[in-house]
C-alpha atoms as a PDB file:
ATOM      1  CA  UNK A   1     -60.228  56.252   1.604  1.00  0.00           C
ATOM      2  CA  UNK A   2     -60.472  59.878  -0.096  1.00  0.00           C
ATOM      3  CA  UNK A   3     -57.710  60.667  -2.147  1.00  0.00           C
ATOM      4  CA  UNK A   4     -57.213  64.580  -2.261  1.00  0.00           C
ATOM      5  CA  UNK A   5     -54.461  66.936  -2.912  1.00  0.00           C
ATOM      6  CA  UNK A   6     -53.575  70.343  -0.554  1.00  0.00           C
ATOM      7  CA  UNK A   7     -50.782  72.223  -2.335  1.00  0.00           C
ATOM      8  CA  UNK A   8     -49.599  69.465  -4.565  1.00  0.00           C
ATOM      9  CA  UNK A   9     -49.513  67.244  -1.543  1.00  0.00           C
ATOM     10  CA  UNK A  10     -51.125  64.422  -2.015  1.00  0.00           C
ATOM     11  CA  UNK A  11     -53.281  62.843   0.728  1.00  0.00           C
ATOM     12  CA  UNK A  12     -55.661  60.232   1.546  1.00  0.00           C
ATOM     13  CA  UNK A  13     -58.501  60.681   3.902  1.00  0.00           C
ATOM     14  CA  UNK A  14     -61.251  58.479   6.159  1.00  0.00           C
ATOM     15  CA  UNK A  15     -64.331  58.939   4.422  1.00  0.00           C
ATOM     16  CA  UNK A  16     -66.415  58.836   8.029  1.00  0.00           C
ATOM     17  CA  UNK A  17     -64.225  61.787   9.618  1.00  0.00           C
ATOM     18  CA  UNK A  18     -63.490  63.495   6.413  1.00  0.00           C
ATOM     19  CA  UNK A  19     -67.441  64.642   7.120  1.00  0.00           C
ATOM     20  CA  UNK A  20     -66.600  66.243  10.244  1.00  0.00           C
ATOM     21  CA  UNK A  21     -66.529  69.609  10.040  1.00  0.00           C
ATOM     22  CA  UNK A  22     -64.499  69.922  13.326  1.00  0.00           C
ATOM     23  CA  UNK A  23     -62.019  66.987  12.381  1.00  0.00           C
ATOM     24  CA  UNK A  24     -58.760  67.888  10.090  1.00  0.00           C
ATOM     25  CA  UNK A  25     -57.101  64.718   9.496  1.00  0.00           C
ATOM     26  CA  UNK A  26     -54.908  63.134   6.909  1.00  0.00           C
ATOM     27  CA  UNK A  27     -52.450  60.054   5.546  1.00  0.00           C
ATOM     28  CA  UNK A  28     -49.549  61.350   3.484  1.00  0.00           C
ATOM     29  CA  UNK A  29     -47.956  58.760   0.872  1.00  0.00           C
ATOM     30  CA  UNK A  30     -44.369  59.397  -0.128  1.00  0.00           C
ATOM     31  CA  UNK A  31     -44.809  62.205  -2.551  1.00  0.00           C
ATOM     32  CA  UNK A  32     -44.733  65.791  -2.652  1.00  0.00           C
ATOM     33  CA  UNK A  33     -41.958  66.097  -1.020  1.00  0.00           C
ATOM     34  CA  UNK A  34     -38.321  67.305  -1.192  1.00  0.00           C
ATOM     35  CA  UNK A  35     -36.189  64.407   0.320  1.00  0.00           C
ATOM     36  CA  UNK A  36     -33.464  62.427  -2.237  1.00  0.00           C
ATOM     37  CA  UNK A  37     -32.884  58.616  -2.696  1.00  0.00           C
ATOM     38  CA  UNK A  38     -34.330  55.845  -0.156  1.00  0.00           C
ATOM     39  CA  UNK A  39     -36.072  57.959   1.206  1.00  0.00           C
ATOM     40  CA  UNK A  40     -37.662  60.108  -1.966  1.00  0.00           C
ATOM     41  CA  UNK A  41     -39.288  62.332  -1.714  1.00  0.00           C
ATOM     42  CA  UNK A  42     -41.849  63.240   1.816  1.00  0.00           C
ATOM     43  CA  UNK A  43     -39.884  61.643   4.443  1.00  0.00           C
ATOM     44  CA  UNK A  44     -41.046  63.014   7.670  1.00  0.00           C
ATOM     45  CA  UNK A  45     -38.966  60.440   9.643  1.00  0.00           C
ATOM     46  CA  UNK A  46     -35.710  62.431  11.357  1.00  0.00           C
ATOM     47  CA  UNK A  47     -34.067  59.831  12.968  1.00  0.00           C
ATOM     48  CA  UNK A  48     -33.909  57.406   9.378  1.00  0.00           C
ATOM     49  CA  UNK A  49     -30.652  58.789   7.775  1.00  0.00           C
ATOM     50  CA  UNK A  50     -32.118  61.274   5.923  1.00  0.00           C
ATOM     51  CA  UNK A  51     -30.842  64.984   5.467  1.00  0.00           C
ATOM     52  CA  UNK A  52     -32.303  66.632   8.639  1.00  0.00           C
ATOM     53  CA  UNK A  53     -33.202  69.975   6.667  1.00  0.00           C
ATOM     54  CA  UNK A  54     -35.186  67.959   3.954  1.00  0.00           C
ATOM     55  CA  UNK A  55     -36.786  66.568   6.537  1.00  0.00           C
ATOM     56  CA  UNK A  56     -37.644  69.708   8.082  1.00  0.00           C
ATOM     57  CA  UNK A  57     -39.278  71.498   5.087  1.00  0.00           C
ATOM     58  CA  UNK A  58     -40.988  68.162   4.440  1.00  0.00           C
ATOM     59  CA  UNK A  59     -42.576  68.557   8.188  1.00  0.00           C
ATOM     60  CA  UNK A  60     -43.052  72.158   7.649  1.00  0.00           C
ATOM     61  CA  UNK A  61     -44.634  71.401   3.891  1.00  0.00           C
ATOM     62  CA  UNK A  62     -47.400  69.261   5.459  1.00  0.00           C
ATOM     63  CA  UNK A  63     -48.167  71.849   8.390  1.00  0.00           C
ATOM     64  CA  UNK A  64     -48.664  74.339   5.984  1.00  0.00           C
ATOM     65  CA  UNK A  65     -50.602  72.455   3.561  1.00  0.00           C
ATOM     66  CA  UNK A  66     -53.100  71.329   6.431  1.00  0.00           C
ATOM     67  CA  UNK A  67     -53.437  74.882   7.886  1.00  0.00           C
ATOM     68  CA  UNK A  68     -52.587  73.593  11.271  1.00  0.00           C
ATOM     69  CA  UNK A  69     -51.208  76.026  13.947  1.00  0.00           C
ATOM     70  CA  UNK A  70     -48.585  73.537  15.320  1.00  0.00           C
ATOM     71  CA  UNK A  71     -47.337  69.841  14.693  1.00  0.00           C
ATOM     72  CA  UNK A  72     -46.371  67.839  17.120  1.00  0.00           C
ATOM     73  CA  UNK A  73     -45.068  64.350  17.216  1.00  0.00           C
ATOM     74  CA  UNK A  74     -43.002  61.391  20.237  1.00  0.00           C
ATOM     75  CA  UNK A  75     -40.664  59.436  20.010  1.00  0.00           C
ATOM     76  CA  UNK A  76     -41.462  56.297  18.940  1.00  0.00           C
ATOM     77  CA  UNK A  77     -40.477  53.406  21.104  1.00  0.00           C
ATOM     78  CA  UNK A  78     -43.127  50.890  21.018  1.00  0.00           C
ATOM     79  CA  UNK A  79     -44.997  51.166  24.271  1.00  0.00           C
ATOM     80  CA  UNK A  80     -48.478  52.284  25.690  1.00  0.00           C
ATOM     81  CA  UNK A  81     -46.887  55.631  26.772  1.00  0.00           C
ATOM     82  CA  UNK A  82     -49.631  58.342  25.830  1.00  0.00           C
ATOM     83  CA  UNK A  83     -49.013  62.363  26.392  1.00  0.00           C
ATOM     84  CA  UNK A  84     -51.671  64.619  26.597  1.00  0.00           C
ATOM     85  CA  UNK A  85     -50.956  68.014  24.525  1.00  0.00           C
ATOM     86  CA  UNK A  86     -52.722  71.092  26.438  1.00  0.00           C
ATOM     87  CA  UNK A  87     -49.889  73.481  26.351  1.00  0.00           C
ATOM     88  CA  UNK A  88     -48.186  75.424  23.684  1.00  0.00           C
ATOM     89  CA  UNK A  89     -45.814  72.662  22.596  1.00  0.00           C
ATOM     90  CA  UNK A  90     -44.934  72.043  19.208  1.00  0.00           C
ATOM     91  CA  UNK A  91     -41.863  69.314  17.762  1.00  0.00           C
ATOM     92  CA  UNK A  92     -40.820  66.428  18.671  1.00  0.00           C
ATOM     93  CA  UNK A  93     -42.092  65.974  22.810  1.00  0.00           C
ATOM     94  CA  UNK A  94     -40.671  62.864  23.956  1.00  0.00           C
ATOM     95  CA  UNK A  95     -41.335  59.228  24.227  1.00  0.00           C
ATOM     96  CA  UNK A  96     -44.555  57.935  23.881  1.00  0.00           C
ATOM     97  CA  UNK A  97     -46.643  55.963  21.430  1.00  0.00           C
ATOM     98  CA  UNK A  98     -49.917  58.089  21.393  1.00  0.00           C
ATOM     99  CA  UNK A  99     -51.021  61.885  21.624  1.00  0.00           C
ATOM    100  CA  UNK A 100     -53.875  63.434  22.596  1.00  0.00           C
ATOM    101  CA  UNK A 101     -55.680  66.898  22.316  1.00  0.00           C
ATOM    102  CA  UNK A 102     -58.285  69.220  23.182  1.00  0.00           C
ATOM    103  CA  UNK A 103     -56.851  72.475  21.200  1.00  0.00           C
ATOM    104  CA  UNK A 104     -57.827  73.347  17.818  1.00  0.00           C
ATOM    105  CA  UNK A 105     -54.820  73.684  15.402  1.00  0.00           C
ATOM    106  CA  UNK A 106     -52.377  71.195  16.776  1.00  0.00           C
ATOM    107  CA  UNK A 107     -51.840  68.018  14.869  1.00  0.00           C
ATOM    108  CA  UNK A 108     -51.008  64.429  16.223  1.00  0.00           C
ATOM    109  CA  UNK A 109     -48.310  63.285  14.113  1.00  0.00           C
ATOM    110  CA  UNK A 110     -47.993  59.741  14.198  1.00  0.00           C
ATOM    111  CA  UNK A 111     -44.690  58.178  11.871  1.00  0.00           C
ATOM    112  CA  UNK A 112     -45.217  54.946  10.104  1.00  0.00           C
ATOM    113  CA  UNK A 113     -43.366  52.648   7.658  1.00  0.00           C
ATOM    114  CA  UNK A 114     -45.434  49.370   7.905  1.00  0.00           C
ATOM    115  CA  UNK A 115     -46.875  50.102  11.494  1.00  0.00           C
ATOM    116  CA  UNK A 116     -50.887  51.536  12.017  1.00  0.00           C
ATOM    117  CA  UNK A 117     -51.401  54.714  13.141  1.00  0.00           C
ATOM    118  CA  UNK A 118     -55.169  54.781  14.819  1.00  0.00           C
ATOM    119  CA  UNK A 119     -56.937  57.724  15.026  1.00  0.00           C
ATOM    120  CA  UNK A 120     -59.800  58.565  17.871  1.00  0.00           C
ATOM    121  CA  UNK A 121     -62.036  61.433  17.693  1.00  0.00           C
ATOM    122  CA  UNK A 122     -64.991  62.831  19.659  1.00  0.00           C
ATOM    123  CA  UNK A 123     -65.106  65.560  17.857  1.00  0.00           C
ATOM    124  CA  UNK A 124     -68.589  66.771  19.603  1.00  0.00           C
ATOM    125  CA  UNK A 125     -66.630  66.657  23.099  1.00  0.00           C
ATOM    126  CA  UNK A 126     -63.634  68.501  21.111  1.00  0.00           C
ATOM    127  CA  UNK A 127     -61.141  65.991  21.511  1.00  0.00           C
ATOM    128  CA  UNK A 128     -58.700  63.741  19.364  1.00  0.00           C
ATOM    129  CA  UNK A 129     -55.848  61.227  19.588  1.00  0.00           C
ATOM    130  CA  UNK A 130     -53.567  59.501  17.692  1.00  0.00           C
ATOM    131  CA  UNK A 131     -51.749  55.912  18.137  1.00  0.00           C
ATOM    132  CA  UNK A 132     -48.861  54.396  17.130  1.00  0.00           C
ATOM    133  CA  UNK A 133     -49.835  50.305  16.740  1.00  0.00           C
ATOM    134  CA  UNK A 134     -46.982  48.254  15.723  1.00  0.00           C
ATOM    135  CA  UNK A 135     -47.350  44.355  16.432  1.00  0.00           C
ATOM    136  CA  UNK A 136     -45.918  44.989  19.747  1.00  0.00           C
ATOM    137  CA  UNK A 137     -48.582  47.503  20.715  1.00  0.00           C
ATOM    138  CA  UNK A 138     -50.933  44.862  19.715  1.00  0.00           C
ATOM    139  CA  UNK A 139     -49.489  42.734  21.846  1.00  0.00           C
ATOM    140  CA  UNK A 140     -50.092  45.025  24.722  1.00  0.00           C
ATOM    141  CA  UNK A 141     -53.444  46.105  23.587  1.00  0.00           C
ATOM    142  CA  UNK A 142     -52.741  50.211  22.938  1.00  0.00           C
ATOM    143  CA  UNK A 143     -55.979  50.212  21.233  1.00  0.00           C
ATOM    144  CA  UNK A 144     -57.671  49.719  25.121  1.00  0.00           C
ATOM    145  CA  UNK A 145     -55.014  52.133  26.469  1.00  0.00           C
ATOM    146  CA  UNK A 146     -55.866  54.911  24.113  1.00  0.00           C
ATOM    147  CA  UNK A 147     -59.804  54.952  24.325  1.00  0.00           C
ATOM    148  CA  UNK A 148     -58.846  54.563  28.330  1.00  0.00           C
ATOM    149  CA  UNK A 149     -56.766  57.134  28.107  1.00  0.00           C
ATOM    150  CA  UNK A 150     -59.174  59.627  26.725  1.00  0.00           C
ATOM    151  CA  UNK A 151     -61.709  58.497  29.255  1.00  0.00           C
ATOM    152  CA  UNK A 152     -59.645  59.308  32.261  1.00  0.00           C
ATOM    153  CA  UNK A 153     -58.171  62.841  30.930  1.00  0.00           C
ATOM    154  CA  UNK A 154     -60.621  64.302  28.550  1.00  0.00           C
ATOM    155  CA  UNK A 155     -64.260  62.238  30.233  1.00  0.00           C
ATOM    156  CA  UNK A 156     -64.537  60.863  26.585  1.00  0.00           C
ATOM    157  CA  UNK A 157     -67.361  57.407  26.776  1.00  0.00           C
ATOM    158  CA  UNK A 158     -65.897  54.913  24.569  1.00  0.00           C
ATOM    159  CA  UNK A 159     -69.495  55.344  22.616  1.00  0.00           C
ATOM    160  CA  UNK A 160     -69.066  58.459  21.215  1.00  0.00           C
ATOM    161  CA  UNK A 161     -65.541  58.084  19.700  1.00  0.00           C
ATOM    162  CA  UNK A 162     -64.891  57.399  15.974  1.00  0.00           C
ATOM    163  CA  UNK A 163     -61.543  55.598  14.628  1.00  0.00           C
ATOM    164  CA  UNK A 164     -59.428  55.360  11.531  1.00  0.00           C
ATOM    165  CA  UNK A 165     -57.013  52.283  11.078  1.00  0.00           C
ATOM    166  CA  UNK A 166     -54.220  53.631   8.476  1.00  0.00           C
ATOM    167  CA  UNK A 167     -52.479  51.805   5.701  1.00  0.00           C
ATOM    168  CA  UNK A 168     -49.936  49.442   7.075  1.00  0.00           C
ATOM    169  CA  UNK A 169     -49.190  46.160   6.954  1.00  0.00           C
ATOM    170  CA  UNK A 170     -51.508  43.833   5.473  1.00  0.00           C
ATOM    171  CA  UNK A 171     -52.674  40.138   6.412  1.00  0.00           C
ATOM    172  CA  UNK A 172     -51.237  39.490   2.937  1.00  0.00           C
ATOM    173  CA  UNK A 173     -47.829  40.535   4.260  1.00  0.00           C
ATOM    174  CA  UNK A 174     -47.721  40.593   8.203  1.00  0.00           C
ATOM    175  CA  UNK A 175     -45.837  37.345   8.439  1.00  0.00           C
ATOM    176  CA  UNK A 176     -44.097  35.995  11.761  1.00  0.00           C
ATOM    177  CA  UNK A 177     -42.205  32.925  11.635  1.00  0.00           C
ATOM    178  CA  UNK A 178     -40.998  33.895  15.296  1.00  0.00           C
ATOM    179  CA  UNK A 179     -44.876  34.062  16.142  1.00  0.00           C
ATOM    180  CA  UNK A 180     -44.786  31.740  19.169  1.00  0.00           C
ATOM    181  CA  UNK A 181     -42.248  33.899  21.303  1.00  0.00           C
ATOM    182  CA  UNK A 182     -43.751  37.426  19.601  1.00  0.00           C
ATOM    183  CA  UNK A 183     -47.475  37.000  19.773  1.00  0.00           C
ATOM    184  CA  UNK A 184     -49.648  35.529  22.376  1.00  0.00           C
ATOM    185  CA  UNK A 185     -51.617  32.481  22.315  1.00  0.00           C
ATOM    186  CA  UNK A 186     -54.742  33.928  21.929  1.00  0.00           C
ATOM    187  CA  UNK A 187     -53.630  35.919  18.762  1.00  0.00           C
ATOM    188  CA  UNK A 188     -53.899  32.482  17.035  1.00  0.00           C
ATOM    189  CA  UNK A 189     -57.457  32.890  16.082  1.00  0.00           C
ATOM    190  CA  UNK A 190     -56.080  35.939  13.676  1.00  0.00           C
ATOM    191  CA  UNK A 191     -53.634  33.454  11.941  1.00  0.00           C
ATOM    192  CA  UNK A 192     -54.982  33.159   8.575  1.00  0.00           C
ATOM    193  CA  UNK A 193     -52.063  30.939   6.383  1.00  0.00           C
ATOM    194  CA  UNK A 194     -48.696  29.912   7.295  1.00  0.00           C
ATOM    195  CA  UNK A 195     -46.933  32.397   9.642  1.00  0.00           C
ATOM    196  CA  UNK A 196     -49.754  35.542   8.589  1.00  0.00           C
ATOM    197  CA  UNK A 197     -51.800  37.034  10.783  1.00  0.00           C
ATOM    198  CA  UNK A 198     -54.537  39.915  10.851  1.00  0.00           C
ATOM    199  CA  UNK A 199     -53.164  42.555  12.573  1.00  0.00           C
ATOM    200  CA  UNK A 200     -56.389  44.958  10.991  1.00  0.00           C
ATOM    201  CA  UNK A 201     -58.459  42.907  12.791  1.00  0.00           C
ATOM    202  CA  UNK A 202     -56.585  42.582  16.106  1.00  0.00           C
ATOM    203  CA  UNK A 203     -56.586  45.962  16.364  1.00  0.00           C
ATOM    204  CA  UNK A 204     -60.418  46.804  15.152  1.00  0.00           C
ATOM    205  CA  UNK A 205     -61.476  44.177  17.705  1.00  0.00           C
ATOM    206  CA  UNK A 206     -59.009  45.494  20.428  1.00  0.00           C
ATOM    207  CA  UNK A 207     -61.284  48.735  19.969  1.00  0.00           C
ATOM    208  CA  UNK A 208     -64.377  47.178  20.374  1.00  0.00           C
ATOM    209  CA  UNK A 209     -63.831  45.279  23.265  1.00  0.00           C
ATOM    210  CA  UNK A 210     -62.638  48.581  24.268  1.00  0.00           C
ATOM    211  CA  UNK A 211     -66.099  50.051  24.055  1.00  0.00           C
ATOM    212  CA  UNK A 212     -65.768  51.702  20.358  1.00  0.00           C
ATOM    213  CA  UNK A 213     -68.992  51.019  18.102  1.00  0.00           C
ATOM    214  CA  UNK A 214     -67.981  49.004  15.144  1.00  0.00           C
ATOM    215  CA  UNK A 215     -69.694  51.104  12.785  1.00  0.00           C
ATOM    216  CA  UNK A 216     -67.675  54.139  13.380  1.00  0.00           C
ATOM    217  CA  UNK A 217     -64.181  52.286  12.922  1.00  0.00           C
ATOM    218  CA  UNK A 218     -63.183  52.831   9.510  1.00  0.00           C
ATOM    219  CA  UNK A 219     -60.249  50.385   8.029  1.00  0.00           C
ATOM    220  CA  UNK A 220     -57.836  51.858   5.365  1.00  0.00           C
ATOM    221  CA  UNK A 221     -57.357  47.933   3.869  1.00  0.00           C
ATOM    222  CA  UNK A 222     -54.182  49.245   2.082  1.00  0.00           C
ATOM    223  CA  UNK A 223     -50.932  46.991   2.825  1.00  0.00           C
ATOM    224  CA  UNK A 224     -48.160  49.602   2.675  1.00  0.00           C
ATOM    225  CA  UNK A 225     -45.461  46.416   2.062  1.00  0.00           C
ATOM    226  CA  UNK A 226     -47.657  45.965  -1.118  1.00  0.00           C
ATOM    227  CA  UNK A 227     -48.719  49.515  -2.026  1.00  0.00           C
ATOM    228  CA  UNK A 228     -45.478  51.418  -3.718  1.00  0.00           C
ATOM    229  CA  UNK A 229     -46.994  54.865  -2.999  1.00  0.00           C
ATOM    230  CA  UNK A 230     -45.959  54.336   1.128  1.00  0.00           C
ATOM    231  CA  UNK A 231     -42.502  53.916   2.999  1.00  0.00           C
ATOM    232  CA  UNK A 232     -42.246  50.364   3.977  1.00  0.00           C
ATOM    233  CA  UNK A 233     -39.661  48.845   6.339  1.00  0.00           C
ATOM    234  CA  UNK A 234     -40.665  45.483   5.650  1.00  0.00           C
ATOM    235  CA  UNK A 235     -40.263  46.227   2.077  1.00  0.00           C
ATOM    236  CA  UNK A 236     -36.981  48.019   0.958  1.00  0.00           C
ATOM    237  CA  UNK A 237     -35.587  48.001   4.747  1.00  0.00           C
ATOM    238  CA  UNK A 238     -33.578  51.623   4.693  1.00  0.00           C
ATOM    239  CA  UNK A 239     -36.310  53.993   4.103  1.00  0.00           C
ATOM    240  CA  UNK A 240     -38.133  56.826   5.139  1.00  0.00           C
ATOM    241  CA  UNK A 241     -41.934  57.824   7.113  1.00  0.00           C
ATOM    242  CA  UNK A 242     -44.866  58.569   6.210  1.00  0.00           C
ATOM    243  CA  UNK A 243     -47.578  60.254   8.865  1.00  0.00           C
ATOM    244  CA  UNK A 244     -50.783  60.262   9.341  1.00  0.00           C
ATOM    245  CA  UNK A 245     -51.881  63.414  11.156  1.00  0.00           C
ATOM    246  CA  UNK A 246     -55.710  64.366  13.022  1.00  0.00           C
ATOM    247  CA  UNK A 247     -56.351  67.985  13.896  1.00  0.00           C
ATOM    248  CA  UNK A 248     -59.009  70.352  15.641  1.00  0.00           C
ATOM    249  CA  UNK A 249     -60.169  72.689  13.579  1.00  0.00           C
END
């Protein structure tokens, strides 16, 4: 990935959809911001302990620094809930686990502290999305739902999308000792040692089978348990969010 900077924020970006001219997109780490202790210093997580006015200016930091109109983000719950973004909505809109656009200026927020955040883009159509993947949504294949998704609202073909897998956990970390009541039987074939799995590769091949070329799926391959420079759940347990964020221009 591209590391960058936008008003001291630091930021990583897919090199692919970094070329884009019509794609803004980003990955925060936990830096730049303003937020104190566990969850130093660019939380953007409001519902992790944190002060709820750091939080704010942390949000508000990032919009500004990305020259986005609006950001908008769900609540997080783990599903294949998607909500499509056409109005004039900005915050926090409700449950779901992906967003999806056709208006320039609006970003996708999606919140992350071990868990992928997937982005899709057609950005000749003029459309993007954004997915929240934890092992769960593995499990019920949100990688399908979201390139679906985009094919029954927007008339996006599966061929013409492009997707970024974020930092989050890593094969080297993404251990489940619980694995034979979590993960189905077929996920087997992505158990590489003990009680790890592949959750990358789940995911990149959930997208192909989903219609998604594999040449324009771009992997992060950064662990976020093992990288110091993300929030990580897995890691120090009370802690904050980082985001990764796609945009219209």
């Amino acid at each position: 990935m591209l590391r960058q900077q936008e008003n001291n924020l630091p930021l990583l970006r897919f090199v692919a959809l970094a070329g884009m001219d019509r794609l803004n997109h980003a990955v925060t780490t936990r830096h730049g911001g303003v937020s104190q202790g566990a969850f130093a210093s660019l939380n953007l997580g409001q519902s992790c302990g944190d002060d709820p006015t750091a939080v704010a200016a942390n949000l508000e930091s990032l919009r500004e620094s990305l020259g986005l109109t609006r950001l908008v983000w769900a609540r997080q719950v783990h599903g294949t809930g998607l909500l499509a973004v056409d109005g004039h909505e900005a915050g926090l809109l409700g449950e779901a686990d992906g967003l999806a656009t056709d208006q320039p200026g609006v970003g996708l927020l999606i919140k992350q502290a071990d868990c992928q955040a997937v982005v899709l883009a057609a950005p000749a159509r003029g459309v993007v999305a954004n997915l929240h993947i934890g092992w769960r949504g593995n499990v019920q294949n949100m990688a399908r739902r979201g390139v679906e998704f985009l094919q029954e609202r927007y008339g996006v073909d599966p061929g013409e999308l492009w997707a970024g897998i974020s930092p989050s956990l890593g094969p080297c970390c993404a251990e489940f000792v619980n694995h034979a009541t979590e993960l189905p039987q077929d996920f087997l074939r992505y158990r590489l040692w003990g009680d790890n799995f592949d959750l990358w590769q789940i995911t990149m091949d959930q997208l192909c089978e989903a219609g998604v070329p594999m040449a324009q799926i771009e992997m992060s391959g950064m662990c976020t348990r093992c990288a110091g420079q993300f929030f990580s759940y897995r890691r120090e347990g009370v802690t904050g969010r980082f985001g990764t964020v796609v945009a219209l221009r």
